[in-house]
C-alpha atoms as a PDB file:
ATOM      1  CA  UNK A   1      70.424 -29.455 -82.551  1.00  0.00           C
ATOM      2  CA  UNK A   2      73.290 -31.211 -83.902  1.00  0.00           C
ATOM      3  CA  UNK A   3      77.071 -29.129 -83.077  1.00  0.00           C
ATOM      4  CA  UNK A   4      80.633 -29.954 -83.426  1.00  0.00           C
ATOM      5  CA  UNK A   5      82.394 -30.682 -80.364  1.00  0.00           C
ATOM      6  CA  UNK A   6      84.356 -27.390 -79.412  1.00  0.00           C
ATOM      7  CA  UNK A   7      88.225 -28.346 -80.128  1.00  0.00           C
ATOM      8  CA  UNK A   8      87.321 -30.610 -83.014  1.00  0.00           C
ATOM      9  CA  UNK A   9      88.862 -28.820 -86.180  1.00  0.00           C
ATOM     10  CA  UNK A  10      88.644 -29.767 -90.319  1.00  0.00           C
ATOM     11  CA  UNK A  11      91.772 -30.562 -92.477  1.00  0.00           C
ATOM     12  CA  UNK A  12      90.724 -27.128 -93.989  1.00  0.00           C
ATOM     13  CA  UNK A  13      90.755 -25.141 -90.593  1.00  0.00           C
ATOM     14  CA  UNK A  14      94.127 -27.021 -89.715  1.00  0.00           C
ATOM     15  CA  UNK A  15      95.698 -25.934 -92.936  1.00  0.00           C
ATOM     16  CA  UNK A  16      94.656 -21.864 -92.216  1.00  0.00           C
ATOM     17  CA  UNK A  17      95.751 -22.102 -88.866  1.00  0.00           C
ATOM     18  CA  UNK A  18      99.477 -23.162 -90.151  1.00  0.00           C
ATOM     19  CA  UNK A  19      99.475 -20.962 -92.885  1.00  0.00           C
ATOM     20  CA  UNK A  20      98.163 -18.053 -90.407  1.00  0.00           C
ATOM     21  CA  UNK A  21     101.023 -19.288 -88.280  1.00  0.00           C
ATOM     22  CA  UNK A  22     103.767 -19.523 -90.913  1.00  0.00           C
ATOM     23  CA  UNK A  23     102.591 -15.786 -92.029  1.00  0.00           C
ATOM     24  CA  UNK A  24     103.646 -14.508 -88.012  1.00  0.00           C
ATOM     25  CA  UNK A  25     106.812 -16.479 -88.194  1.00  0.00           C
ATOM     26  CA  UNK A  26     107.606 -14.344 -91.276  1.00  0.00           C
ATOM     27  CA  UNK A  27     106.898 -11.258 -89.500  1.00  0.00           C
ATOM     28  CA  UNK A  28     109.272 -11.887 -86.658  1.00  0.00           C
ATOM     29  CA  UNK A  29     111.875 -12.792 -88.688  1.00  0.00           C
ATOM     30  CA  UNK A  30     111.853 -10.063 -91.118  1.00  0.00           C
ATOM     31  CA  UNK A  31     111.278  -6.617 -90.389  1.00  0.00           C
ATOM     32  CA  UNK A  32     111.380  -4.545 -93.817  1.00  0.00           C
ATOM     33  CA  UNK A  33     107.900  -4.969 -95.367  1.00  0.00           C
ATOM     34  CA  UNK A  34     109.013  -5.549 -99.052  1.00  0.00           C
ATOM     35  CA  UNK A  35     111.120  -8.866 -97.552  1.00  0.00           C
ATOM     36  CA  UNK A  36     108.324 -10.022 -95.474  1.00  0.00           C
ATOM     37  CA  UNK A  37     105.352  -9.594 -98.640  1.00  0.00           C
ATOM     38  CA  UNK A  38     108.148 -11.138-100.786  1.00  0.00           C
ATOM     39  CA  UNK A  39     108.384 -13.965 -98.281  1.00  0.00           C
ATOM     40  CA  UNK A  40     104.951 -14.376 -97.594  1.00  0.00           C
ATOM     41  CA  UNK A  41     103.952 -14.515-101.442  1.00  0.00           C
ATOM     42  CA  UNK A  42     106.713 -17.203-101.835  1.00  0.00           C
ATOM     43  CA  UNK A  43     104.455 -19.675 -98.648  1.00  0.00           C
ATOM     44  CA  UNK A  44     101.279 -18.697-100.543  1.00  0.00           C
ATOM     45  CA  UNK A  45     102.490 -20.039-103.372  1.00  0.00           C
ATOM     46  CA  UNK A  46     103.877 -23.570-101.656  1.00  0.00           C
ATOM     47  CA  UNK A  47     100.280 -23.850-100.423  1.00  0.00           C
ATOM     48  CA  UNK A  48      98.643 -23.157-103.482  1.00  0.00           C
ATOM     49  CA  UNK A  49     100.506 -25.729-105.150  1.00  0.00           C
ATOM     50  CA  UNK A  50      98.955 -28.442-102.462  1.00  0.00           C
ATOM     51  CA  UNK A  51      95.583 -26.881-102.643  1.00  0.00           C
ATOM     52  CA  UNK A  52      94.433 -29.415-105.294  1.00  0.00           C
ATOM     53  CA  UNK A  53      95.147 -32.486-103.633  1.00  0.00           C
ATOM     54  CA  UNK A  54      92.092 -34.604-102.766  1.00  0.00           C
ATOM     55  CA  UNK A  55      94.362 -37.692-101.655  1.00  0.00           C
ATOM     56  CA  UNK A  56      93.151 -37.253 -97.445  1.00  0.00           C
ATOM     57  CA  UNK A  57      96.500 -39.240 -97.024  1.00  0.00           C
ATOM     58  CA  UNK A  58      98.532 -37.317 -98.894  1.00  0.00           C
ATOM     59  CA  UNK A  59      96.943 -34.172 -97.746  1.00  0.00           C
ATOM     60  CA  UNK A  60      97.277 -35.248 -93.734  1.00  0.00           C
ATOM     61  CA  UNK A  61     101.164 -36.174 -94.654  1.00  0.00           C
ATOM     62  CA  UNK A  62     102.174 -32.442 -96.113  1.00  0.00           C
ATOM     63  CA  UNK A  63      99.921 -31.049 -93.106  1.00  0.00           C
ATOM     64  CA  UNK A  64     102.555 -33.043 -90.772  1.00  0.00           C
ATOM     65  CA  UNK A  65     105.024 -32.305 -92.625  1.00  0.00           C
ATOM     66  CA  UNK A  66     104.381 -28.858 -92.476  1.00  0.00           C
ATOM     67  CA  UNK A  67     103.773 -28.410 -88.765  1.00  0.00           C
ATOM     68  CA  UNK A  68     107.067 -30.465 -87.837  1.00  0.00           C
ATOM     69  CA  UNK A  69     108.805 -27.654 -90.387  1.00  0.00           C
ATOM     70  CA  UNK A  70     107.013 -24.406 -88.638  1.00  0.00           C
ATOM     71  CA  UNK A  71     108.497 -26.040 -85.563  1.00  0.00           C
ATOM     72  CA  UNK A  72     111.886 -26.374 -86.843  1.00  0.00           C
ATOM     73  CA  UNK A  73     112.327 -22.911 -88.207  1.00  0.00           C
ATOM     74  CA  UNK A  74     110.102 -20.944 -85.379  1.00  0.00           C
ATOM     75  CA  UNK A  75     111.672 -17.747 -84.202  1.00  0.00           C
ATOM     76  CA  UNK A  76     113.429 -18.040 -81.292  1.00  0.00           C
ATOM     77  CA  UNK A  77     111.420 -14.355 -79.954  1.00  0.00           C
ATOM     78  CA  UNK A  78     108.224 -14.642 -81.755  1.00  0.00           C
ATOM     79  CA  UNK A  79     106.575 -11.450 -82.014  1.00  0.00           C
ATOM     80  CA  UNK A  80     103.510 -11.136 -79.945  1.00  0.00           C
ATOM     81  CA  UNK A  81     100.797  -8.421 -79.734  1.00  0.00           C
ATOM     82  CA  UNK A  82     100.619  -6.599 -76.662  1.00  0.00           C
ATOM     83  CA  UNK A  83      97.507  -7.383 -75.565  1.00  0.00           C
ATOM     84  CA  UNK A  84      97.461 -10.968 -76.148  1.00  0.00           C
ATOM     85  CA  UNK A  85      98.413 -13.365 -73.416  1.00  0.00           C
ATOM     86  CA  UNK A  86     101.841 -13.033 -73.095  1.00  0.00           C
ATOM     87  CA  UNK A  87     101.785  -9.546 -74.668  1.00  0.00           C
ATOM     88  CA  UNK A  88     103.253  -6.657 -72.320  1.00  0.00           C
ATOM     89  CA  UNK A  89      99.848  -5.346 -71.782  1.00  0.00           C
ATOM     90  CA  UNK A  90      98.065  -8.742 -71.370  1.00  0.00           C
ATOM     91  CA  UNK A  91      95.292  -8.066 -68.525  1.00  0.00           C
ATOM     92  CA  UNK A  92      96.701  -4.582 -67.715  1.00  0.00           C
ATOM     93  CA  UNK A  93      93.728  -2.679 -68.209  1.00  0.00           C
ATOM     94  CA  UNK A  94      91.615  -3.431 -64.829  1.00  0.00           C
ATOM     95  CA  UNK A  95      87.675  -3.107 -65.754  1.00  0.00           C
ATOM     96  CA  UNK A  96      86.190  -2.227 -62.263  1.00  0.00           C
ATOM     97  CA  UNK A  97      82.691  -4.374 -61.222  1.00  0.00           C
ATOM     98  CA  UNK A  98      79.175  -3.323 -61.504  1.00  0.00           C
ATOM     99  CA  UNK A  99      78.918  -3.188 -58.079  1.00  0.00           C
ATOM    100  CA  UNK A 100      81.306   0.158 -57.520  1.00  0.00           C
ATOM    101  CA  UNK A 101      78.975   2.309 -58.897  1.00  0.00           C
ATOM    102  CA  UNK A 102      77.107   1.804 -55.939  1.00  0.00           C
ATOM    103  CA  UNK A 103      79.318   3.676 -54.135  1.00  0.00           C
ATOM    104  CA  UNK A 104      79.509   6.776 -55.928  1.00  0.00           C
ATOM    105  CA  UNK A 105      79.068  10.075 -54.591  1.00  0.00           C
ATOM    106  CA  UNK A 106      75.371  11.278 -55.042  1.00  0.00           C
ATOM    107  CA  UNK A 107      76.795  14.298 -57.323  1.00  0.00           C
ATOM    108  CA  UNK A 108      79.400  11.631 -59.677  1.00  0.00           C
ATOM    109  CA  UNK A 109      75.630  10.361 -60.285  1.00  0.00           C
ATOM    110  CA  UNK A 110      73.824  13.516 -61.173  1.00  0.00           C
ATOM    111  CA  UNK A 111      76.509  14.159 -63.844  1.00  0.00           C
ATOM    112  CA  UNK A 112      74.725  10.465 -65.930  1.00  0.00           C
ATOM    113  CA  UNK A 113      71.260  10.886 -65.069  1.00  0.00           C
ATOM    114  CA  UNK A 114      70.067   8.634 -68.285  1.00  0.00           C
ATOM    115  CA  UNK A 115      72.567   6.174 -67.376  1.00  0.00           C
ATOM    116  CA  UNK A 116      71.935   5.350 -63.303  1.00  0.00           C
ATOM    117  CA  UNK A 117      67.876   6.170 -64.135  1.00  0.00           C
ATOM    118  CA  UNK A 118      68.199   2.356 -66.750  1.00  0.00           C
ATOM    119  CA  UNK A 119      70.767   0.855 -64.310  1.00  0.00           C
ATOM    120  CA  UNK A 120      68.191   0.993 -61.065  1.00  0.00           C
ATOM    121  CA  UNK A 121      65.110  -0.053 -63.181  1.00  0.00           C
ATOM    122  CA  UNK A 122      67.517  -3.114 -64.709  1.00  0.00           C
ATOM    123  CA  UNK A 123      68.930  -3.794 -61.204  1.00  0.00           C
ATOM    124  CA  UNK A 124      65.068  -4.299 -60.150  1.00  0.00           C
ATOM    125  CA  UNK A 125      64.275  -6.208 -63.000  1.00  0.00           C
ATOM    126  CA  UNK A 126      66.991  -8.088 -62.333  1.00  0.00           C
ATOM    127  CA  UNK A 127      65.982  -8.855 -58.679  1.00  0.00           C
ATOM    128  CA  UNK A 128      62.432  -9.706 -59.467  1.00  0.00           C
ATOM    129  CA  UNK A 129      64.130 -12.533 -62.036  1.00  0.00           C
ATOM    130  CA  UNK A 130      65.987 -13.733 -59.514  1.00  0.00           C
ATOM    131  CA  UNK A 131      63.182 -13.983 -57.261  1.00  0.00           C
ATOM    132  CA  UNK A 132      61.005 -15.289 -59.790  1.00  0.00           C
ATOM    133  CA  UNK A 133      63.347 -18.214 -60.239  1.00  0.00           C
ATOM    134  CA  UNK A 134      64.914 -19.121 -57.016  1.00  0.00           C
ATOM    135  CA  UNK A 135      62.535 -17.144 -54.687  1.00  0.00           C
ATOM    136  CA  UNK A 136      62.703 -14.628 -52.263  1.00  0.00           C
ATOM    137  CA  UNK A 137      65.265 -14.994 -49.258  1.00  0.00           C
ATOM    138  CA  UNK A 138      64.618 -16.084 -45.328  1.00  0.00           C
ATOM    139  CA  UNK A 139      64.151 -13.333 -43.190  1.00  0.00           C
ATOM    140  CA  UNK A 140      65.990 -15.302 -40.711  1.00  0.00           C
ATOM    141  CA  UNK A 141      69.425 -16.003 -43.243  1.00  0.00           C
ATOM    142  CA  UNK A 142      69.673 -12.541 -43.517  1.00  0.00           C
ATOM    143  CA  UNK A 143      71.392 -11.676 -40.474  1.00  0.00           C
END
């Protein structure tokens, strides 16, 4: 089966990721929603006026040309959403292992009956795949 190599983008995908990324330089820089959809209807309308090109060069050239004037005119405090890396609750929220439910009291258990009956019979279907595919362990590494 034939794939694209991951990282490997098209002139189209390049062009949406700019104009995605022009459209969140707008919204850090202005913060009344009437001058933002003003300004963002203005960019839609530069790259609508490219959209017919079918020169590659050409096209490649305004895609440069672009990028190096994102760069130029970036905001200085771009905004960024919380949890995104770099976001103020980036990897905040701590989701505990599997493995600490193994440790909970007899009668936290009895409250999810359902829910720990499926998670034994998975944890022994899981262990008989295991063993299935790597075999059982030695008695004697088990000490």
């Amino acid at each position: 089966m034939a794939t694209i190599p991951f990282g490997l983008k098209t002139h189209a995908q390049k062009v949406c990721s700019l104009y995605k990324r022009a459209l969140r330089n707008l919204e850090a820089f202005y913060d009344r929603r009437h001058v933002y959809r003003y300004q963002a209807v203005l960019l839609r309308e530069r790259f609508d006026k490219n959209a017919s090109i079918k020169d590659m060069r050409k096209a490649v050239e305004l895609l440069k040309q672009g990028e190096e004037e994102l760069f130029l005119q970036q905001h200085p405090i771009p905004k960024k959403f919380p949890l995104s890396p770099g976001g103020v609750a980036y990897e905040r929220v701590v989701t505990p292992p599997d493995w600490v439910l193994d440790y909970w009291h007899p009668l936290e258990k009895a409250q999810y009956p359902e829910y720990f009956k499926r998670r034994e019979q998975r944890k022994k279907e899981f262990i008989a795949n295991w063993e299935k595919e790597f075999g059982k362990p030695d008695p004697k590494d088990m000490h």
